[in-house]
C-alpha atoms as a PDB file:
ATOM      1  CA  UNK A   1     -66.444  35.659 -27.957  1.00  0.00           C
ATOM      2  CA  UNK A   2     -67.611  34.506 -24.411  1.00  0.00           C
ATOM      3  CA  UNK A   3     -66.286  31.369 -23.234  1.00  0.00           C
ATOM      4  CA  UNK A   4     -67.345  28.702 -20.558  1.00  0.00           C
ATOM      5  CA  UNK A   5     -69.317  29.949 -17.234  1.00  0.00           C
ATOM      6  CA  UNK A   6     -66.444  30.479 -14.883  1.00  0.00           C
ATOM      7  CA  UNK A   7     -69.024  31.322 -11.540  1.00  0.00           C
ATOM      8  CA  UNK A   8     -72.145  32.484 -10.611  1.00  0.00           C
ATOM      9  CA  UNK A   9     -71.863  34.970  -7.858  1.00  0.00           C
ATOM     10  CA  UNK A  10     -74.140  35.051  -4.720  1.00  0.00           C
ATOM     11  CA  UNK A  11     -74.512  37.558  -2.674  1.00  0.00           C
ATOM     12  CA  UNK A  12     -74.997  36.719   1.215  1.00  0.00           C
ATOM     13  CA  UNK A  13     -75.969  38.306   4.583  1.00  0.00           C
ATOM     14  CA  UNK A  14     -74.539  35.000   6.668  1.00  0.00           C
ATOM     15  CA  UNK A  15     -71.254  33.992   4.889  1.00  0.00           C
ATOM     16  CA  UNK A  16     -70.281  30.549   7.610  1.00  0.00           C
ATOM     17  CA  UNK A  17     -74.426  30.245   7.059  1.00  0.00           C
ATOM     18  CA  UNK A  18     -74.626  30.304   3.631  1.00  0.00           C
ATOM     19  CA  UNK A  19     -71.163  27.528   3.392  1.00  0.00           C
ATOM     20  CA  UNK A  20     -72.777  25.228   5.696  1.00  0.00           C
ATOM     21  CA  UNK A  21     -75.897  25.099   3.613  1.00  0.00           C
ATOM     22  CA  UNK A  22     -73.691  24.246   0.306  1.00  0.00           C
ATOM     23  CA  UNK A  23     -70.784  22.257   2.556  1.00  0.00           C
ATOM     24  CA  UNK A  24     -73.053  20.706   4.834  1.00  0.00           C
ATOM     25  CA  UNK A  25     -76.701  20.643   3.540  1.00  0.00           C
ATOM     26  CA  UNK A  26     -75.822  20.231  -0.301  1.00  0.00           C
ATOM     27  CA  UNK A  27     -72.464  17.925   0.566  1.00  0.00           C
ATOM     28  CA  UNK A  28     -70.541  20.491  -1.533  1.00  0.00           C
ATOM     29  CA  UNK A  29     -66.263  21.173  -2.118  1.00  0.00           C
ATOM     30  CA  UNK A  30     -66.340  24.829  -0.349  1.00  0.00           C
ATOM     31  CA  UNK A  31     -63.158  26.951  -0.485  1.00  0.00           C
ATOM     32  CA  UNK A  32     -61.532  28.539   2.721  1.00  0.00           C
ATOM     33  CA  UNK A  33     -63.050  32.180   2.951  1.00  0.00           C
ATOM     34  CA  UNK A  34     -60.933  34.783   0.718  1.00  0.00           C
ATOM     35  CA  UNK A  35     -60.967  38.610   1.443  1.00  0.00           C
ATOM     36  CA  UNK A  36     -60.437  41.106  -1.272  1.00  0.00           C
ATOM     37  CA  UNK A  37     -60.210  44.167   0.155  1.00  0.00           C
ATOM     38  CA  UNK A  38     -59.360  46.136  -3.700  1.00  0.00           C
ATOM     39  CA  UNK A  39     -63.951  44.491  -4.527  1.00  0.00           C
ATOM     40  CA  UNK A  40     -64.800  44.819  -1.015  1.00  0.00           C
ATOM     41  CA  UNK A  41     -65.662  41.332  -0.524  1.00  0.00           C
ATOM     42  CA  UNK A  42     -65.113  38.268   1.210  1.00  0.00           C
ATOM     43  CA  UNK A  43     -65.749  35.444  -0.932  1.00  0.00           C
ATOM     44  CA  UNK A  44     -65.994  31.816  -0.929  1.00  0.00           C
ATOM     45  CA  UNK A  45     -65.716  29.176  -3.954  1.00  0.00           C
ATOM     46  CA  UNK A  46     -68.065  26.281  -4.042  1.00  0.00           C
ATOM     47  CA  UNK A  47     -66.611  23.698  -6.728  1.00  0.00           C
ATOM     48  CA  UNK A  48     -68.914  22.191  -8.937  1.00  0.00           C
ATOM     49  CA  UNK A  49     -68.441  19.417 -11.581  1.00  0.00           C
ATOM     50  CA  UNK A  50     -69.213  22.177 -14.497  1.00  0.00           C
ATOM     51  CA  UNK A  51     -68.640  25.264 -12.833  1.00  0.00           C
ATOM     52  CA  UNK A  52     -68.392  27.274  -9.658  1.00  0.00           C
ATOM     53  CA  UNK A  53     -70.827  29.072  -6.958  1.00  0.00           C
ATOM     54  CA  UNK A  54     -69.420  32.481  -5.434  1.00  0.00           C
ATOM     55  CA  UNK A  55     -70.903  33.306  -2.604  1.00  0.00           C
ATOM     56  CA  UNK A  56     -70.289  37.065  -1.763  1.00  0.00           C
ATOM     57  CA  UNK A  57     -70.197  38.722   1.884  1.00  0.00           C
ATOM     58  CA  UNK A  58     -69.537  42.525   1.957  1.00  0.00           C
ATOM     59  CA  UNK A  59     -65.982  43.497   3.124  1.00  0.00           C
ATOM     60  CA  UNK A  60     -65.367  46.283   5.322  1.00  0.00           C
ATOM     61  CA  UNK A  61     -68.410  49.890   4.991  1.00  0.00           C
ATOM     62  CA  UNK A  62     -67.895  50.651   1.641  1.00  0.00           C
ATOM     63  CA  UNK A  63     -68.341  47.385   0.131  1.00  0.00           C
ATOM     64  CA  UNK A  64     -70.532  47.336  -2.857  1.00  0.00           C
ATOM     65  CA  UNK A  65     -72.113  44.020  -1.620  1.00  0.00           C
ATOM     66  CA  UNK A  66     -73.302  46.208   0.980  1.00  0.00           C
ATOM     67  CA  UNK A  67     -75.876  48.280  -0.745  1.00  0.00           C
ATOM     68  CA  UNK A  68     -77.015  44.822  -2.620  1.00  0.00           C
ATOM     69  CA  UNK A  69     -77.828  43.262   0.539  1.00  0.00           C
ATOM     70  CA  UNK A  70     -79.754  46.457   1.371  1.00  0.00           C
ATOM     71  CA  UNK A  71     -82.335  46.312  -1.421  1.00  0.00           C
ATOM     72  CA  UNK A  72     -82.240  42.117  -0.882  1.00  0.00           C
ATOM     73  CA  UNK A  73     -82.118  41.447   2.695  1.00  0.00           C
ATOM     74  CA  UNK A  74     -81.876  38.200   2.140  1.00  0.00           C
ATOM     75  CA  UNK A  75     -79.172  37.677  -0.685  1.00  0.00           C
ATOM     76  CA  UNK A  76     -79.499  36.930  -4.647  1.00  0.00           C
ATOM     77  CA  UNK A  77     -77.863  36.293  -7.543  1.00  0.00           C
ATOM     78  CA  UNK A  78     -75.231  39.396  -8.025  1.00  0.00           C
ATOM     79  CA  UNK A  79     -73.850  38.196 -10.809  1.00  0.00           C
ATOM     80  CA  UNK A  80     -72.799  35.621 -13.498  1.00  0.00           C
ATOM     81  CA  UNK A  81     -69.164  35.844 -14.887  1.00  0.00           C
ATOM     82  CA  UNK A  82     -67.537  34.273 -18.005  1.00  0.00           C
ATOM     83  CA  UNK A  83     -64.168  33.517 -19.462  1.00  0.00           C
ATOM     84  CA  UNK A  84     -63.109  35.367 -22.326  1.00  0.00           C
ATOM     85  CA  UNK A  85     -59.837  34.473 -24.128  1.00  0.00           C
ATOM     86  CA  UNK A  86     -58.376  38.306 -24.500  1.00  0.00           C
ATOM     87  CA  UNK A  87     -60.135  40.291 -21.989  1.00  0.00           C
ATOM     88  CA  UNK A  88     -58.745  43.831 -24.048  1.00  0.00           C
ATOM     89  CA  UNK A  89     -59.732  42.887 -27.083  1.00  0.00           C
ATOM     90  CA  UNK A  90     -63.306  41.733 -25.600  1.00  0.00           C
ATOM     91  CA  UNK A  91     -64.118  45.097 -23.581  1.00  0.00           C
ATOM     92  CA  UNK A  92     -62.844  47.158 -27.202  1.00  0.00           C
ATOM     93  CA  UNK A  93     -65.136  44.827 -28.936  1.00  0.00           C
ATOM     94  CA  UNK A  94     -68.178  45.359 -26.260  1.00  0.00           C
ATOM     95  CA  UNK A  95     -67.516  49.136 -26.031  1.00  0.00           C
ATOM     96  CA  UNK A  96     -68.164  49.649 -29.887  1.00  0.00           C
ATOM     97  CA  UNK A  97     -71.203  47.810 -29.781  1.00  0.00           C
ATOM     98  CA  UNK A  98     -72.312  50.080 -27.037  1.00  0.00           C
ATOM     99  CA  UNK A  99     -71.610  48.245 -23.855  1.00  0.00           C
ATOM    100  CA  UNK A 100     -70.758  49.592 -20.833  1.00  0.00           C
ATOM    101  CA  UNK A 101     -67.923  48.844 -19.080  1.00  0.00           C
ATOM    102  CA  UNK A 102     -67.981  50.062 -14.743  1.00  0.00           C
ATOM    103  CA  UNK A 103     -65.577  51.806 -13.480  1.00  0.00           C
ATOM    104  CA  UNK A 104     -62.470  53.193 -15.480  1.00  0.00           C
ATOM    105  CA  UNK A 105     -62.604  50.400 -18.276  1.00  0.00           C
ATOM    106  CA  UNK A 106     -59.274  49.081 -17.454  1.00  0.00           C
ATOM    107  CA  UNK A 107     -59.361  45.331 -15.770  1.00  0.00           C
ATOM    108  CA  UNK A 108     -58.441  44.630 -12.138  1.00  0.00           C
ATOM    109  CA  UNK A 109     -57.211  41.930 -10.896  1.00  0.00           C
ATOM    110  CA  UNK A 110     -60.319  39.118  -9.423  1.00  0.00           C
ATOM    111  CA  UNK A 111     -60.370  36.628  -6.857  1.00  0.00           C
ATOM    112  CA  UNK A 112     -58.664  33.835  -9.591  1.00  0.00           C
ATOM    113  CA  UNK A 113     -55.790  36.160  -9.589  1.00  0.00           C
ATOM    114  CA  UNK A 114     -56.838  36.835 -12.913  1.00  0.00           C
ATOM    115  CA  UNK A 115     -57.939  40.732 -14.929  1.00  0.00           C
ATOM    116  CA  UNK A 116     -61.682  40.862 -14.810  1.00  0.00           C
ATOM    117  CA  UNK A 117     -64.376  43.469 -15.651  1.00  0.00           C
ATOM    118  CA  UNK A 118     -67.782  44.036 -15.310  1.00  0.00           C
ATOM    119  CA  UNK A 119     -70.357  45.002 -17.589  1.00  0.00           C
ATOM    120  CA  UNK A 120     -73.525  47.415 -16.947  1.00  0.00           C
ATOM    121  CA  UNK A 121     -76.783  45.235 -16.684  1.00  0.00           C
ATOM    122  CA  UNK A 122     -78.230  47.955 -18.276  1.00  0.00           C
ATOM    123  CA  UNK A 123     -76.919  46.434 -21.163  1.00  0.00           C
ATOM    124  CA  UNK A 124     -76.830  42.587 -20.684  1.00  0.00           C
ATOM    125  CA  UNK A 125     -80.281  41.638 -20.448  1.00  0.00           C
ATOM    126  CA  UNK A 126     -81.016  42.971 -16.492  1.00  0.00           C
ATOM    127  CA  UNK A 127     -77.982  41.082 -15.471  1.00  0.00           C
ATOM    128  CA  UNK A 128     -74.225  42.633 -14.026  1.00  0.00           C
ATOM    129  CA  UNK A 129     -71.895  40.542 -16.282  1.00  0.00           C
ATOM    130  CA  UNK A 130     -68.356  40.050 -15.179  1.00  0.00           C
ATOM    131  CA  UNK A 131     -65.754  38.702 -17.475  1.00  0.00           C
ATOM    132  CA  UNK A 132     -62.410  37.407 -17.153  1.00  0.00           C
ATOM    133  CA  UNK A 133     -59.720  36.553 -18.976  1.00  0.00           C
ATOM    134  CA  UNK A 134     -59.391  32.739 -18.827  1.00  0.00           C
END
């Protein structure tokens, strides 16, 4: 059912400190920052040969990201996300298997411009799980 790694997603206190350490440090491809106000994040893209880095700043009070960075002062992994080919037919499938999906159920639209959802880490192994439809 799960497809390729899309990103894994980073979450950061510093976000122009945490692009010069990829960018400058690690000599990698690093997208212009991106706000999403509808997640509550800022994020940036690093482009890798097999995948992508997301590096996550909190946008705005109420950002989740805040409350993250809280408990990790320093950042962390957030989460890892992976394309799925029907993203409906995936969250039924999850959902009867007893999966839980955060939120309302029904997909929003991520960063790619594309309907994502996340997953309880509850259920995946300790680890937030976001999917989206590829």
């Amino acid at each position: 059912m799960i497809g390729r790694l899309n990103h894994v997603a980073i979450a950061v206190p510093d976000l122009d400190s945490a692009v010069s350490t990829y960018r400058d440090m690690l000599g990698a491809s690093v997208s212009d920052i991106m706000d999403e106000p509808d997640h509550g994040v800022s994020v940036v893209f690093v482009e890798l040969p097999n995948t992508k880095i997301e590096l996550l700043h909190p946008l705005g009070d109420n950002s989740p990201i805040s409350a993250f960075l809280d408990k990790n002062p320093s950042g962390g992994m957030h989460h890892v996300c992976y394309e799925v080919d029907d993203i409906l037919a995936a969250r039924d499938r999850l959902v009867g298997e007893g999966a839980r999906v955060l939120g309302d159920g029904k997909p929003k639209t991520g960063a790619h411009g594309k309907p994502v959802l996340f997953l309880h880490p509850k259920d995946m192994c300790g680890t937030l799980v976001e999917l989206e439809q590829a």
